[in-house]
N, C-alpha and C. Protein backbone atom coordinates (compact mmCIF):
# COMPACT_ATOMS: atom_id res chain seq x y z
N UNK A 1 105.34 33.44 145.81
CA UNK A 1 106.65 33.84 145.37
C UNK A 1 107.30 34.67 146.47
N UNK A 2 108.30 34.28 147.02
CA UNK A 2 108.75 35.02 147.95
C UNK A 2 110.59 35.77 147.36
N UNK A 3 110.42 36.96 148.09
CA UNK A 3 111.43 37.45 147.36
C UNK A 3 112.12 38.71 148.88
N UNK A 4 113.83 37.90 149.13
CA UNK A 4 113.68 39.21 150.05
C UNK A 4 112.61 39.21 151.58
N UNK A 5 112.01 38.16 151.74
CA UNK A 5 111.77 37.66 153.05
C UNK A 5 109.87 38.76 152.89
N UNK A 6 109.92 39.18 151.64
CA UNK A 6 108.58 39.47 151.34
C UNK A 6 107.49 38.23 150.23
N UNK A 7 106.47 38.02 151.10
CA UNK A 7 105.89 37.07 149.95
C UNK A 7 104.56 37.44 149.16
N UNK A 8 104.82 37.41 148.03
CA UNK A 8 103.50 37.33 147.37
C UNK A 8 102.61 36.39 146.75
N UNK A 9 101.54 36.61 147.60
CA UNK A 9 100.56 35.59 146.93
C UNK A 9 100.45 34.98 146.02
N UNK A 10 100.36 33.88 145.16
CA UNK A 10 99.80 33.98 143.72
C UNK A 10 98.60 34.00 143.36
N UNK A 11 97.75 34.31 143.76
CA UNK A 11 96.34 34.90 143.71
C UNK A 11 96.81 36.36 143.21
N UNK A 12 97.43 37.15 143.99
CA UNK A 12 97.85 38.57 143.52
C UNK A 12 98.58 38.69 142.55
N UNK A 13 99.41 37.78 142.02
CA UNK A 13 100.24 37.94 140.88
C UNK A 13 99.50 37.99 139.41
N UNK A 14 99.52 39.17 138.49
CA UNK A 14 98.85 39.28 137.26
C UNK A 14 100.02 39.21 136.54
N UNK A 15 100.90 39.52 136.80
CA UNK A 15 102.03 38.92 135.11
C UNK A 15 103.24 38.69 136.49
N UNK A 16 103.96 37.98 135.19
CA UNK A 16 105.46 37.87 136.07
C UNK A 16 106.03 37.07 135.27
N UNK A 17 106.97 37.40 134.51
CA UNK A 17 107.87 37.54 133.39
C UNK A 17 108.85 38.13 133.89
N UNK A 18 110.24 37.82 132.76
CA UNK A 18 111.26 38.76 132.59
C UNK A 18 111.03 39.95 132.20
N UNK A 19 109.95 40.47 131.40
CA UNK A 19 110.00 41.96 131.42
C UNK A 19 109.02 42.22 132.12
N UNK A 20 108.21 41.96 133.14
CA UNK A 20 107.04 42.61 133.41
C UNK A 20 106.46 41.71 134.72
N UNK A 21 106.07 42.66 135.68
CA UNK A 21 105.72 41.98 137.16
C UNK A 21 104.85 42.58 137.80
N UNK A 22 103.25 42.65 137.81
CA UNK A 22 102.79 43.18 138.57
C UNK A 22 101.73 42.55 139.68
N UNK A 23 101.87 42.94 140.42
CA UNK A 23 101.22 42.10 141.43
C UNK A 23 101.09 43.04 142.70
N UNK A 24 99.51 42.81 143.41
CA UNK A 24 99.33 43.09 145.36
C UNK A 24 99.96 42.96 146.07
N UNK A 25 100.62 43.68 147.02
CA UNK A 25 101.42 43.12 148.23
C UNK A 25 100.70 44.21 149.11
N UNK A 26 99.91 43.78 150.24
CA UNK A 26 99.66 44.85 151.54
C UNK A 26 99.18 46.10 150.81
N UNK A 27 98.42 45.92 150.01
CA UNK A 27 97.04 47.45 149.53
C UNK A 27 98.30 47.71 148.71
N UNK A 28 99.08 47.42 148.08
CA UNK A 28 99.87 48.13 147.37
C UNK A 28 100.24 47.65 146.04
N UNK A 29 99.89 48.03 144.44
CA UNK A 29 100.21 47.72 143.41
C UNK A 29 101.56 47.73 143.15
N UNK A 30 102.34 46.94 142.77
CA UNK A 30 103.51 46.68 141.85
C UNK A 30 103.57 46.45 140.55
N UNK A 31 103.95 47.87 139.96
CA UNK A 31 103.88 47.88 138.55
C UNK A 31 105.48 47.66 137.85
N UNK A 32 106.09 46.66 137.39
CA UNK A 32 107.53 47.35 137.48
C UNK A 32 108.22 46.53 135.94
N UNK A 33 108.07 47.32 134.87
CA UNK A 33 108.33 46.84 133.56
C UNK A 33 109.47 47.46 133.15
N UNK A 34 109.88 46.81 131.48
CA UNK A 34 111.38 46.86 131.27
C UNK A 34 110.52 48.26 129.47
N UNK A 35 109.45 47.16 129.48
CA UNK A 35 108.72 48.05 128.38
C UNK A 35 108.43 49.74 128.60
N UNK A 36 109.15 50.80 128.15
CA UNK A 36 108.24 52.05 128.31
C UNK A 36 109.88 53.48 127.86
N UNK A 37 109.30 54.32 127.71
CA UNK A 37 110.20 54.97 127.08
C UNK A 37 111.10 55.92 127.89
N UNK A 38 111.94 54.87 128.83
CA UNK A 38 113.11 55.79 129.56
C UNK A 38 114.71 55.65 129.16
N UNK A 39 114.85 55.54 128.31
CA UNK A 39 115.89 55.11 127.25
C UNK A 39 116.55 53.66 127.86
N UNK A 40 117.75 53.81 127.22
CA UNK A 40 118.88 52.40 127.82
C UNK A 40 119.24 52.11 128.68
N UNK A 41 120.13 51.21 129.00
CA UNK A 41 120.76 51.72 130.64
C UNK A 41 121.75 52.19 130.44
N UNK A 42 122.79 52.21 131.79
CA UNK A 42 124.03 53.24 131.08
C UNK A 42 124.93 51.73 130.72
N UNK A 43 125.08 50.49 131.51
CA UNK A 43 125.57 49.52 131.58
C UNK A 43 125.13 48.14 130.08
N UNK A 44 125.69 48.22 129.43
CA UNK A 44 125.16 46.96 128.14
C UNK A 44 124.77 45.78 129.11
N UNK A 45 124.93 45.36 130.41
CA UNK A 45 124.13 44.10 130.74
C UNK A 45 123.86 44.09 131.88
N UNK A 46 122.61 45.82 132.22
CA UNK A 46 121.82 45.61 132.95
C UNK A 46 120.56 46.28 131.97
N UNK A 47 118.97 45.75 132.12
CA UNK A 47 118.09 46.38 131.70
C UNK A 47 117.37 47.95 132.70
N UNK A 48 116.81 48.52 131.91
CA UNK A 48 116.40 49.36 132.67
C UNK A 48 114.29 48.90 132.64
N UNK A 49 114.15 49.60 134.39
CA UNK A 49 112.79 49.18 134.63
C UNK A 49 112.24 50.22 135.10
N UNK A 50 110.90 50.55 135.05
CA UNK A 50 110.11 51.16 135.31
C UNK A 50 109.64 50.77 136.47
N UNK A 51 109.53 51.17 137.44
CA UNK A 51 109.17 50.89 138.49
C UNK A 51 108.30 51.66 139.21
N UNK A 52 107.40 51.56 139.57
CA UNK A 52 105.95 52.12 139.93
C UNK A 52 105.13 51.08 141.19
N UNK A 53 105.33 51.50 142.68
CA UNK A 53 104.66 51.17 143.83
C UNK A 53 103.34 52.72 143.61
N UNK A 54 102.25 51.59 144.16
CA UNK A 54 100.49 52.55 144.06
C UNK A 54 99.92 51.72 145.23
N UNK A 55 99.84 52.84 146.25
CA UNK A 55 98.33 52.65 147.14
C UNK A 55 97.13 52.35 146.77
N UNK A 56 96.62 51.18 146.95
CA UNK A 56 95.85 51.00 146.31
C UNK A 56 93.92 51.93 146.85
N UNK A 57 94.52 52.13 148.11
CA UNK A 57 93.47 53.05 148.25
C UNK A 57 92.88 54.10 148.40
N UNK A 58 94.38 54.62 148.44
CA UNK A 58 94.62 56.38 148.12
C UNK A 58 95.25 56.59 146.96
N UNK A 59 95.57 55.66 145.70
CA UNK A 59 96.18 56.19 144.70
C UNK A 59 97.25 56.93 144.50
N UNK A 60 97.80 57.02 145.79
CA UNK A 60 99.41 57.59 145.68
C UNK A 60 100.46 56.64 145.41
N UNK A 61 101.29 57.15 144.89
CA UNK A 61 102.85 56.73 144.64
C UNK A 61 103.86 56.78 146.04
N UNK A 62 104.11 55.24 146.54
CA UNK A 62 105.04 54.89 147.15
C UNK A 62 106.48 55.10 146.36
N UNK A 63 106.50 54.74 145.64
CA UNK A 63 107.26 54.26 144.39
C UNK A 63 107.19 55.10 142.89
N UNK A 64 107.91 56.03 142.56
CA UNK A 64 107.46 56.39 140.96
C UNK A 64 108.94 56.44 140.28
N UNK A 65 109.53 55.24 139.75
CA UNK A 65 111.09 56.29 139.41
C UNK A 65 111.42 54.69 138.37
N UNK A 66 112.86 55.05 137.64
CA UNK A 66 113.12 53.76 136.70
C UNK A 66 114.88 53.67 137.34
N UNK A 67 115.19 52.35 137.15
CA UNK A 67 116.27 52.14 137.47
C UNK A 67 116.88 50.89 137.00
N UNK A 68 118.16 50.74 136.68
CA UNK A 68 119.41 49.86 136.20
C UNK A 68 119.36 48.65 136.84
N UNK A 69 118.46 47.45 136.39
CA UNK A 69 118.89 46.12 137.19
C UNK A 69 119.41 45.11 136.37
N UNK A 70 119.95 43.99 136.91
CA UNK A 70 120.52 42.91 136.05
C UNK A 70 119.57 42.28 135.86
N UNK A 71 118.40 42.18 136.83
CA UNK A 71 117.06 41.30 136.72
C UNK A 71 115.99 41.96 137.03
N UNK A 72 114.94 41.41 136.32
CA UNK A 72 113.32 42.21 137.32
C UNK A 72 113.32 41.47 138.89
N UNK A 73 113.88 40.45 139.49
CA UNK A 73 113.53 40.28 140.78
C UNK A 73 114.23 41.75 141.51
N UNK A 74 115.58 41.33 140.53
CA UNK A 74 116.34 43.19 141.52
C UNK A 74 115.39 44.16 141.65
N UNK A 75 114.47 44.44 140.60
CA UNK A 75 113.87 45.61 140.57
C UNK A 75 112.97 45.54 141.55
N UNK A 76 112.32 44.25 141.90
CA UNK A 76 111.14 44.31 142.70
C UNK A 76 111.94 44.46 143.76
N UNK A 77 112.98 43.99 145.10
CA UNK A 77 113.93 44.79 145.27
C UNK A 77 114.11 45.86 145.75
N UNK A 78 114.07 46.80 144.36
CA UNK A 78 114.44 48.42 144.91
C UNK A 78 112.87 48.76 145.00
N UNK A 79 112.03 48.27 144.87
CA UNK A 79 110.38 48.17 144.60
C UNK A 79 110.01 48.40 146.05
N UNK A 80 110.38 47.53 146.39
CA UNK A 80 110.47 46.77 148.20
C UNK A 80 110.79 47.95 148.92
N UNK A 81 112.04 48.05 148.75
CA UNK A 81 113.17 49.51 149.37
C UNK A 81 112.50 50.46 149.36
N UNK A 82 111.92 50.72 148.06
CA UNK A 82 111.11 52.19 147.91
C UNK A 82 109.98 52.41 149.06
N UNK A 83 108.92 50.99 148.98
CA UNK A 83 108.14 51.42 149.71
C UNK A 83 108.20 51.35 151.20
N UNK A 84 108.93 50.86 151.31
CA UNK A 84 109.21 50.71 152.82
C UNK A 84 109.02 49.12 153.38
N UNK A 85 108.96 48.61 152.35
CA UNK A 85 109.09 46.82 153.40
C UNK A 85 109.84 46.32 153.83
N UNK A 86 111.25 46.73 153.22
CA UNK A 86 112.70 46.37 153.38
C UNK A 86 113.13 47.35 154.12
N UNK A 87 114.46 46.96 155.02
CA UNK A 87 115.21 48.05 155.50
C UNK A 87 116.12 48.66 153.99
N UNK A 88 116.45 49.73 154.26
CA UNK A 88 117.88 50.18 153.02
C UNK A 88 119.04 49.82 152.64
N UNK A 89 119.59 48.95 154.29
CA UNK A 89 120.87 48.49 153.91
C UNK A 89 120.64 46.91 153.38
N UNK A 90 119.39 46.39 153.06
CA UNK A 90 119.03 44.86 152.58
C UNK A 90 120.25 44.89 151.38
């Protein structure tokens, strides 16, 4: 699945749905769901996502924050942005 000139395996992909996407990229977990209790969005037709980048071998947070997308690919996205795979102005 390539997204954003980043690709992920599908060996690494464990869900990937409209609400829910997590998957390996480069030692790094992508956790990034629509499920979890950060209220609405402010917009009626964008969802809000949870978004969570994890080292997978130091257990730190690249990534810890929720944000307003029209889609989960957007989110993976600001996912990207967060951790540094993308430049900012993508």
């Amino acid at each position: 699945m390539k997204i954003a000139g980043c690709i992920f395996q599908k060996r690494n992909i464990r869900e990937n749905s409209s609400t829910t996407f997590e998957a390996v990229y480069k030692k790094r977990r992508f956790y990034i769901s629509s499920e979890h209790g950060f209220g609405k969005p402010d917009e009626n037709w964008l969802t809000r996502f949870n978004i969570d980048v994890i080292h997978i071998e130091t257990g730190m947070y690249d990534v810890q924050t929720y944000g307003d997308c029209p889609s989960i690919r957007d989110a993976i996205i600001v996912a990207l942005k967060g951790a540094m795979f993308l430049p900012t102005d993508y």
